[in-house]
PDB file of N, CA and C in Angstrom:
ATOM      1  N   UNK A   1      -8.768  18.260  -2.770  1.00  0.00           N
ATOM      2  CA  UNK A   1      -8.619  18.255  -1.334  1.00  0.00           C
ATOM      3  C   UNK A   1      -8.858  16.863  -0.770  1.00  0.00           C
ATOM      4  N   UNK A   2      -9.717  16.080  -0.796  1.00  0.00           N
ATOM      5  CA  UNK A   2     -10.297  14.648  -1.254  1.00  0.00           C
ATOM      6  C   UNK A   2      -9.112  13.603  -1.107  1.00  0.00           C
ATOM      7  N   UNK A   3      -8.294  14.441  -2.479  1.00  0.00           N
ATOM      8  CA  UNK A   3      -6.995  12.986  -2.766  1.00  0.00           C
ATOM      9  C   UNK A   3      -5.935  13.050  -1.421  1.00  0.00           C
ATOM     10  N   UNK A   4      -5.941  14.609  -0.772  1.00  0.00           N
ATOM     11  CA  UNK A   4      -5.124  15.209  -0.045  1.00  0.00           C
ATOM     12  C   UNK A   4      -5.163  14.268   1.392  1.00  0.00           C
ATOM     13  N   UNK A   5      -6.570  14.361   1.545  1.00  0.00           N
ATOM     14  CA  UNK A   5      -6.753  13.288   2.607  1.00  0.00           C
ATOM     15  C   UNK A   5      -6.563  12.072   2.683  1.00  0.00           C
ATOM     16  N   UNK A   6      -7.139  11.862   1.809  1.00  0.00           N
ATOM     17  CA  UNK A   6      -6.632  10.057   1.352  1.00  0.00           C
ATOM     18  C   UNK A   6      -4.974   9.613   1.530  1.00  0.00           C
ATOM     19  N   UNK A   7      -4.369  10.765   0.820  1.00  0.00           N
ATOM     20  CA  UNK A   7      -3.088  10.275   0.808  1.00  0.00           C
ATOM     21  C   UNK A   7      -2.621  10.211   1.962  1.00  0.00           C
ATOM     22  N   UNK A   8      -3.120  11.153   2.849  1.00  0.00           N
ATOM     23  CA  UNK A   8      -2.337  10.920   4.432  1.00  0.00           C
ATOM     24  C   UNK A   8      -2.921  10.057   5.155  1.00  0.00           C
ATOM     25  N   UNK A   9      -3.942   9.507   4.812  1.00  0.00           N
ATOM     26  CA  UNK A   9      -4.671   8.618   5.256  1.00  0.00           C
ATOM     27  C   UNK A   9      -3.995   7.123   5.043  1.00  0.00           C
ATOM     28  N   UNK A  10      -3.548   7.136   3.815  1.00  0.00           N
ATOM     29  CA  UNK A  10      -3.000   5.547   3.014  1.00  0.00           C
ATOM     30  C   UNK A  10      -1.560   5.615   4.205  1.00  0.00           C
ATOM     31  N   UNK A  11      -0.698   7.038   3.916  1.00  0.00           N
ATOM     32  CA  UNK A  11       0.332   7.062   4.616  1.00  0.00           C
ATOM     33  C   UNK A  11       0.325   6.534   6.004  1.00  0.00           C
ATOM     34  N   UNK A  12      -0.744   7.148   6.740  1.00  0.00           N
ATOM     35  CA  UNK A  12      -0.854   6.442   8.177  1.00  0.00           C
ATOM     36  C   UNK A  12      -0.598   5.144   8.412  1.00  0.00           C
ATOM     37  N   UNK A  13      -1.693   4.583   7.476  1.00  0.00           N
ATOM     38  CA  UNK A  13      -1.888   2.887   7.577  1.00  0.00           C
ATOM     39  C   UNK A  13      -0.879   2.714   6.880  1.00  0.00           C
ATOM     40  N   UNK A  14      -0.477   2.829   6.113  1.00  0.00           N
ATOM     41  CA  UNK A  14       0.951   2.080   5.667  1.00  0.00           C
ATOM     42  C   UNK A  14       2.137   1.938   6.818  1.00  0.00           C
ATOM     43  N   UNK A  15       1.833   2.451   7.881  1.00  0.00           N
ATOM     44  CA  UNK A  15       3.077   2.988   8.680  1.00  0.00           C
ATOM     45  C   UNK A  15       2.824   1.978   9.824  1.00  0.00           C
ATOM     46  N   UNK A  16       1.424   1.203   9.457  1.00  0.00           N
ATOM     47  CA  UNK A  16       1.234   0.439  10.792  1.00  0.00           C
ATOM     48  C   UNK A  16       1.603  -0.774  10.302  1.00  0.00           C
ATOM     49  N   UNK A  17       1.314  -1.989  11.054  1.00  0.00           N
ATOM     50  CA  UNK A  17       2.137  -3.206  10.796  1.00  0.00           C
ATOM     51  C   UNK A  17       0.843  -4.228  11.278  1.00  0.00           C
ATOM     52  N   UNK A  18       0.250  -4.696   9.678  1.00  0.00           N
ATOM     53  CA  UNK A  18      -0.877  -6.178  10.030  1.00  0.00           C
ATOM     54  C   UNK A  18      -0.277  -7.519   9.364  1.00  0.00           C
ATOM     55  N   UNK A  19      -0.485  -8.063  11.188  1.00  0.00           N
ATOM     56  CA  UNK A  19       0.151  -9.457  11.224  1.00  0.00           C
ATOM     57  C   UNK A  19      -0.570 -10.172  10.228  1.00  0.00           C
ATOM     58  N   UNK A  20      -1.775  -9.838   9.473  1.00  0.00           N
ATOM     59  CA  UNK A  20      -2.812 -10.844   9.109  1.00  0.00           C
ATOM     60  C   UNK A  20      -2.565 -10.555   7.565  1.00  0.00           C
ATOM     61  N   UNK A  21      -1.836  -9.457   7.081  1.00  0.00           N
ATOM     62  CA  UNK A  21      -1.751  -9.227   5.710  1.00  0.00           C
ATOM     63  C   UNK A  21      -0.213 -10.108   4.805  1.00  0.00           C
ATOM     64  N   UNK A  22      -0.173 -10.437   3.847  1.00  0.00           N
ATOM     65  CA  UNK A  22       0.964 -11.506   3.486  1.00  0.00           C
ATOM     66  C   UNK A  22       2.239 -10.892   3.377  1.00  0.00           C
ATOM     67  N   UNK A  23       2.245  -9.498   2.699  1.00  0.00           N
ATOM     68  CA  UNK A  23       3.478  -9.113   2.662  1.00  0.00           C
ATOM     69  C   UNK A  23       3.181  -7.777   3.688  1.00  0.00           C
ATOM     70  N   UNK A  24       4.277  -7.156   4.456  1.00  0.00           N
ATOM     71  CA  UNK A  24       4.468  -6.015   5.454  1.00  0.00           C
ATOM     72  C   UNK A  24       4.663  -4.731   5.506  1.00  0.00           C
ATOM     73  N   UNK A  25       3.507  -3.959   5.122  1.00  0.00           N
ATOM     74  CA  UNK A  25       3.719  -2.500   5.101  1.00  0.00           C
ATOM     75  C   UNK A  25       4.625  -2.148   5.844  1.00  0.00           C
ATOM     76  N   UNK A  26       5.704  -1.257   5.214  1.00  0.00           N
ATOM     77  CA  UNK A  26       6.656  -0.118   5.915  1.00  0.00           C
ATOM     78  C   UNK A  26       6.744   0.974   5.594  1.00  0.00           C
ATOM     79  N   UNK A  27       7.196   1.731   6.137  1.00  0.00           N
ATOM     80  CA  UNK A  27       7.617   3.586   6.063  1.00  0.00           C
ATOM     81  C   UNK A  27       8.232   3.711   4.763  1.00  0.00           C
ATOM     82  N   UNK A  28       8.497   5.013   4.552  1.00  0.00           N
ATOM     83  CA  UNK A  28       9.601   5.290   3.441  1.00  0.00           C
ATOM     84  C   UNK A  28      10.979   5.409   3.869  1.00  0.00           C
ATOM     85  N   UNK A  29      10.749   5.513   5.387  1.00  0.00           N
ATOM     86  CA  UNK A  29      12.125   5.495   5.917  1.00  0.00           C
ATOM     87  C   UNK A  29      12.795   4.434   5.950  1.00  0.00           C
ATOM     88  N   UNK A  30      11.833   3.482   6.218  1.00  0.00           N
ATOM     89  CA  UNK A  30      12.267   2.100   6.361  1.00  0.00           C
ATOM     90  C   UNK A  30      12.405   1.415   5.007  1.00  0.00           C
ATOM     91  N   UNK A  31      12.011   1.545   4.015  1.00  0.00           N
ATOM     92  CA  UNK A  31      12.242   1.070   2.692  1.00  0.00           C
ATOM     93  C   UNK A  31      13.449   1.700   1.819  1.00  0.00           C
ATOM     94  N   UNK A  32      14.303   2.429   2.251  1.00  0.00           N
ATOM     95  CA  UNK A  32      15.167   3.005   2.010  1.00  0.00           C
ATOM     96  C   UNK A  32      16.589   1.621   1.796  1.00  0.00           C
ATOM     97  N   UNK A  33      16.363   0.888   2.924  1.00  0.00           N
ATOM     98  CA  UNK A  33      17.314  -0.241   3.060  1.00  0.00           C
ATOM     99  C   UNK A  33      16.741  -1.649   2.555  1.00  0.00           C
ATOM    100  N   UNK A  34      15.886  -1.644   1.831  1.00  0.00           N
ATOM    101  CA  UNK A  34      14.825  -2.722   0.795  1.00  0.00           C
ATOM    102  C   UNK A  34      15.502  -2.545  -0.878  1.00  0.00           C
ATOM    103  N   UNK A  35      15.181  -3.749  -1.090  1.00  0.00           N
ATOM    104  CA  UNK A  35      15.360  -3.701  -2.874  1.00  0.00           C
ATOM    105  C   UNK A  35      14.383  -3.549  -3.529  1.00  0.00           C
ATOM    106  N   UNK A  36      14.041  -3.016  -3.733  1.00  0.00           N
ATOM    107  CA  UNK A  36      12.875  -2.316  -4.840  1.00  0.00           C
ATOM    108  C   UNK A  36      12.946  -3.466  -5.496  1.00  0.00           C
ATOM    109  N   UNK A  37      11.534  -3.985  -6.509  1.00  0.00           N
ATOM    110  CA  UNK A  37      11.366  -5.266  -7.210  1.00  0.00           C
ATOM    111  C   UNK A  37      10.178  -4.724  -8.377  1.00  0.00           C
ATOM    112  N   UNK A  38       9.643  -3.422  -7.694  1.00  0.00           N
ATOM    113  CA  UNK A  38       8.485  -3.344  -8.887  1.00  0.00           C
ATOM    114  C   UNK A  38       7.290  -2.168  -8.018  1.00  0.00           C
ATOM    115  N   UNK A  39       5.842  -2.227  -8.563  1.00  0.00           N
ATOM    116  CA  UNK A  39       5.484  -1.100  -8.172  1.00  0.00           C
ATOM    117  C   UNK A  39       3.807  -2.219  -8.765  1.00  0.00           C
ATOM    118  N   UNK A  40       2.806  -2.080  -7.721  1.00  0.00           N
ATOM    119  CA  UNK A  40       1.517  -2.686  -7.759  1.00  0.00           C
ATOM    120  C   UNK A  40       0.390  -1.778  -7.916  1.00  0.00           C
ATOM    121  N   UNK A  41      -0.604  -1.647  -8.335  1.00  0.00           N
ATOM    122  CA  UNK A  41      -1.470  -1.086  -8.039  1.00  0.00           C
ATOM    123  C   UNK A  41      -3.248  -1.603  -8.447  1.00  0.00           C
ATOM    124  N   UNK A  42      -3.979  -1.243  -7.678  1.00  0.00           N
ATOM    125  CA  UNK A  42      -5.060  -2.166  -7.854  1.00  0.00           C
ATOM    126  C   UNK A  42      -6.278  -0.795  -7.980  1.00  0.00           C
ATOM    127  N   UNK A  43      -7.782  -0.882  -7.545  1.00  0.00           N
ATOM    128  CA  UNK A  43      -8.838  -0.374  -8.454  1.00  0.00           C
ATOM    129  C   UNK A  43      -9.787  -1.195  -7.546  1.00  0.00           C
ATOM    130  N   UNK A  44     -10.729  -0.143  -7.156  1.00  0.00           N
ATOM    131  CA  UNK A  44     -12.154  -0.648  -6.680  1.00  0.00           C
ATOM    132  C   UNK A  44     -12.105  -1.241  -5.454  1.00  0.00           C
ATOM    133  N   UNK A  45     -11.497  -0.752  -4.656  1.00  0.00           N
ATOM    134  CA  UNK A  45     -11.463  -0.699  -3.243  1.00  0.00           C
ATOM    135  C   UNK A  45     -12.582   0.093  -2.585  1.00  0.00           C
ATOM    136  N   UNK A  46     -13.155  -0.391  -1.137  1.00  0.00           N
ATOM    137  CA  UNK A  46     -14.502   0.323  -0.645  1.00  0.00           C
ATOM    138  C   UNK A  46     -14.390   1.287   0.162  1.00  0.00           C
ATOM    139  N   UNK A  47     -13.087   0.693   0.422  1.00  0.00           N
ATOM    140  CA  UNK A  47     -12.360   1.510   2.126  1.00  0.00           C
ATOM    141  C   UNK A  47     -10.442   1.861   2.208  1.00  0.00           C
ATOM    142  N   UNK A  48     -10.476   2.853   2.637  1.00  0.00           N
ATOM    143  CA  UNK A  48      -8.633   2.940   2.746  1.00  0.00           C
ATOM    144  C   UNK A  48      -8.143   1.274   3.156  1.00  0.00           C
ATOM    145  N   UNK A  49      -8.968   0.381   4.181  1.00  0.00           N
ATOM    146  CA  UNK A  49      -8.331  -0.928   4.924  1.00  0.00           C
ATOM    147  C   UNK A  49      -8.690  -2.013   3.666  1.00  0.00           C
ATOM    148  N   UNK A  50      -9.511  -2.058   2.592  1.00  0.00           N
ATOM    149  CA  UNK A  50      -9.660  -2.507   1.971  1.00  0.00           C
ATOM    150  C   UNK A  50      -8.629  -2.208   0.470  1.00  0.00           C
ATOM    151  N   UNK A  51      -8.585  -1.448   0.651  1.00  0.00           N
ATOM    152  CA  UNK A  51      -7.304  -0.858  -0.582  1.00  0.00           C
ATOM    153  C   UNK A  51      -5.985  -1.391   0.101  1.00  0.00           C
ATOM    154  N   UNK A  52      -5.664  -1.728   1.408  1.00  0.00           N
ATOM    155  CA  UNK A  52      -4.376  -1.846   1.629  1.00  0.00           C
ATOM    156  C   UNK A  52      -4.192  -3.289   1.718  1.00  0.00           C
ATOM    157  N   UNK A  53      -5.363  -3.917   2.053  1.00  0.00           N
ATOM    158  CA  UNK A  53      -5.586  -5.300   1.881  1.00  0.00           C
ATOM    159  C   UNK A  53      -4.978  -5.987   0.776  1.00  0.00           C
ATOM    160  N   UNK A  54      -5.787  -5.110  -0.626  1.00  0.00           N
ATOM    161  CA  UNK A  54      -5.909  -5.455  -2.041  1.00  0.00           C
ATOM    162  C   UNK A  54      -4.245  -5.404  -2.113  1.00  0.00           C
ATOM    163  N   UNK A  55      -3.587  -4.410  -1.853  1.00  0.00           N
ATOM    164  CA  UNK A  55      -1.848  -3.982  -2.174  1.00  0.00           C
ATOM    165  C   UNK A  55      -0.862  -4.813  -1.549  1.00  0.00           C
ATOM    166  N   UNK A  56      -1.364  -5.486  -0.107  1.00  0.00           N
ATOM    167  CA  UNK A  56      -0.497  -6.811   0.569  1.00  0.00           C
ATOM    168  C   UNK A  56      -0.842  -7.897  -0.394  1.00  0.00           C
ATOM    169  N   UNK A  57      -2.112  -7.925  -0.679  1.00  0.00           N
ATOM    170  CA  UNK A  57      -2.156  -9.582  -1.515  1.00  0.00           C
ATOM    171  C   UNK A  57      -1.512  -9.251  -2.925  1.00  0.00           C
ATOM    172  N   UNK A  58      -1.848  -8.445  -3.688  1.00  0.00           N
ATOM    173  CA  UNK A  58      -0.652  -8.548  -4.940  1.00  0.00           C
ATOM    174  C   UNK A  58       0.707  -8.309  -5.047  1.00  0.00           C
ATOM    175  N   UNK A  59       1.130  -7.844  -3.838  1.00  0.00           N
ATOM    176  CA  UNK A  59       2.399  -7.912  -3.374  1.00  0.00           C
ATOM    177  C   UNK A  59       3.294  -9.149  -3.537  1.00  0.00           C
ATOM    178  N   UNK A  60       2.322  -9.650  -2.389  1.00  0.00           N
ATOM    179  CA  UNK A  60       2.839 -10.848  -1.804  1.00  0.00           C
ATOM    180  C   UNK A  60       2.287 -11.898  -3.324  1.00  0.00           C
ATOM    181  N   UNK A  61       1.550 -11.943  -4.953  1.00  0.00           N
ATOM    182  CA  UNK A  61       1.718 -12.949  -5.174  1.00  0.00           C
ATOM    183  C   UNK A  61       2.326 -12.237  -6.306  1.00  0.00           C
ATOM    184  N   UNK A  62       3.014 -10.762  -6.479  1.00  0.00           N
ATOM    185  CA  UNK A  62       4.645 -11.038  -7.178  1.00  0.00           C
ATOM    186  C   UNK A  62       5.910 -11.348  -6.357  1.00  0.00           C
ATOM    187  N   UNK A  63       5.581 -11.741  -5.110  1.00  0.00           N
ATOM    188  CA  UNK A  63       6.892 -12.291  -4.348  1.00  0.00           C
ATOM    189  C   UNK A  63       7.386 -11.353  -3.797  1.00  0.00           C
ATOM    190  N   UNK A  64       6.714 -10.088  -3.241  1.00  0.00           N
ATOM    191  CA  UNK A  64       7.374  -9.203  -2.659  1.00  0.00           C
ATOM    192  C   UNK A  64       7.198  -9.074  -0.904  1.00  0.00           C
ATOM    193  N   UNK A  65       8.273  -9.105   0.101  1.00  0.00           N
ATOM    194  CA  UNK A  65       8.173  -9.547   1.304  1.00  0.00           C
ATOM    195  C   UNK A  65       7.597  -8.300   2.220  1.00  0.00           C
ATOM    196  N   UNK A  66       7.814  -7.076   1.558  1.00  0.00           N
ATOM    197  CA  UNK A  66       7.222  -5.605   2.269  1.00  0.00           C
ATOM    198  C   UNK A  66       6.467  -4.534   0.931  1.00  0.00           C
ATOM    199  N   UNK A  67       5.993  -4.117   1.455  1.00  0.00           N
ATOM    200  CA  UNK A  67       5.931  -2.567   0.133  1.00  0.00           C
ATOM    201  C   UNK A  67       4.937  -1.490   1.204  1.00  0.00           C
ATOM    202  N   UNK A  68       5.382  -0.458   0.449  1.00  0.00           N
ATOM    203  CA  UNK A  68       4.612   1.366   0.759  1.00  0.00           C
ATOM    204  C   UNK A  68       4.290   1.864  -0.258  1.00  0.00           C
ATOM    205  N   UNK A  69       3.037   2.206   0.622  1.00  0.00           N
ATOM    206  CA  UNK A  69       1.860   3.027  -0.457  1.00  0.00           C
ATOM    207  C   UNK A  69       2.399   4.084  -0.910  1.00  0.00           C
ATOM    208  N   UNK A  70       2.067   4.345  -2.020  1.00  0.00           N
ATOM    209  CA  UNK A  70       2.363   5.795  -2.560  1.00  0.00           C
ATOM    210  C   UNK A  70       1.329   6.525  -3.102  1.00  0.00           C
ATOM    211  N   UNK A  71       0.154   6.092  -3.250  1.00  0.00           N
ATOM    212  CA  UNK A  71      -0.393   6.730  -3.578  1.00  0.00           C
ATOM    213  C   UNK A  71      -2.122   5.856  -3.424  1.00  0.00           C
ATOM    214  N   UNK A  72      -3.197   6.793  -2.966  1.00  0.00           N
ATOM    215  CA  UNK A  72      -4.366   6.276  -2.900  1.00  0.00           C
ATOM    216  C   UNK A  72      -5.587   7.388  -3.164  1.00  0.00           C
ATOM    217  N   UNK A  73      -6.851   7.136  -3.897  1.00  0.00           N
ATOM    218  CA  UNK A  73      -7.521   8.365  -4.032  1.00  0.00           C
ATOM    219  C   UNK A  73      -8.675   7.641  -4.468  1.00  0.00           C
ATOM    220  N   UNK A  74      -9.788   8.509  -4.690  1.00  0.00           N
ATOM    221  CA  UNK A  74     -10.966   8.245  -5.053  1.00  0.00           C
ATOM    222  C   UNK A  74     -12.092   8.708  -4.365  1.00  0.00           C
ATOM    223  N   UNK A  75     -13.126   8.656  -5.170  1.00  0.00           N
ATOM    224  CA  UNK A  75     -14.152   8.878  -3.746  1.00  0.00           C
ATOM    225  C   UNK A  75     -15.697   7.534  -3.541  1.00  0.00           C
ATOM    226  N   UNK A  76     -15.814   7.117  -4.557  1.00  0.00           N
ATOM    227  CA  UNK A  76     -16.711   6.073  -3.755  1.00  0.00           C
ATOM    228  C   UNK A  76     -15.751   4.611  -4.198  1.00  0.00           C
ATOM    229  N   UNK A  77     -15.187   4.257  -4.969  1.00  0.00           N
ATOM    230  CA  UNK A  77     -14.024   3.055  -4.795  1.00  0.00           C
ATOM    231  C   UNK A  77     -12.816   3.940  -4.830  1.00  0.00           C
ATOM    232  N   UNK A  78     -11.915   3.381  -4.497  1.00  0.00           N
ATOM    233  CA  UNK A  78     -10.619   3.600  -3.863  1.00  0.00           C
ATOM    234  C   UNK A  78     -10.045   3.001  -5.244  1.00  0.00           C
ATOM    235  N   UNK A  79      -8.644   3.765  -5.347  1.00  0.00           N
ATOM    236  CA  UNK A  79      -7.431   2.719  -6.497  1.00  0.00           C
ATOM    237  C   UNK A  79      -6.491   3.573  -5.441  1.00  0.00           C
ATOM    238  N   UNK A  80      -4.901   3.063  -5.779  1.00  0.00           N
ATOM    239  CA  UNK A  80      -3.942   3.569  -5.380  1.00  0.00           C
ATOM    240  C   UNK A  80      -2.775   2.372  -5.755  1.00  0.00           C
ATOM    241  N   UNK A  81      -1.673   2.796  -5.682  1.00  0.00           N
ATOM    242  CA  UNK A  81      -0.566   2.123  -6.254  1.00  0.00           C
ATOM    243  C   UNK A  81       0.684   1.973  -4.615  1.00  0.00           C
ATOM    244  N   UNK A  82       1.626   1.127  -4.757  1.00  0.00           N
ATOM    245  CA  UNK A  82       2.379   0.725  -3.789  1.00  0.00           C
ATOM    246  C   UNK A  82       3.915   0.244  -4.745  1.00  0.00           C
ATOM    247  N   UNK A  83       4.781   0.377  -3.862  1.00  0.00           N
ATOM    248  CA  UNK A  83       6.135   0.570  -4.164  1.00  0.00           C
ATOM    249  C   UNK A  83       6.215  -1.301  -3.767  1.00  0.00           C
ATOM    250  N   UNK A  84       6.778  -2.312  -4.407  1.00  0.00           N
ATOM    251  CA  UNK A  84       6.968  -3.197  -3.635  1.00  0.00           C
ATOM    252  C   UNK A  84       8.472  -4.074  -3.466  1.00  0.00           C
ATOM    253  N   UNK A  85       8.996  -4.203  -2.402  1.00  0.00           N
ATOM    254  CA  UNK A  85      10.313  -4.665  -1.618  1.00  0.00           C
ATOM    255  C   UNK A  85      10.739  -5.840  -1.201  1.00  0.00           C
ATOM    256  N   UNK A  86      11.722  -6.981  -1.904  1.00  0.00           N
ATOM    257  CA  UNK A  86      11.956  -7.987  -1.191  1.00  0.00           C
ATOM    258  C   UNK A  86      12.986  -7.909  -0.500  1.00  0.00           C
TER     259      UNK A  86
END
């Protein structure tokens, strides 16, 4: 039930847009018209904003200009994986 939340949780924030992160969370709707390049995922995150943090910066240093979460869970560190789009 746990992961259940999380995931709609990652989904939310993925759907919002931080000027301060390197590469640009988008929708699935919106990644539909993106080129897929690969798929990231990171480990030991404290917080959902800290997990999405972790997924813009390895994004952005395989060169990817957007990506969406797909997946996030845990209960005292966070991991989750991201789709990523140039």
């Amino acid at each position: 039930m746990k992961t259940i939340k999380y995931a709609v949780a990652a989904i939310a924030l993925s759907t919002l847009s931080f000027g301060a992160f390197a590469a640009q969370s988008v929708s699935p709707a919106q990644a539909e018209n993106l080129n897929k390049i690969g798929v990231v995922s990171v480990n030991n995150a404290d917080t959902l904003d800290g997990l999405e943090a972790k997924l813009a910066e390895k994004a952005k240093a395989a060169g990817a200009s957007s990506y969406s979460i797909t997946s996030a869970n845990g209960n005292n560190k966070m991991s989750g994986t991201a789709v990523i789009y140039k």
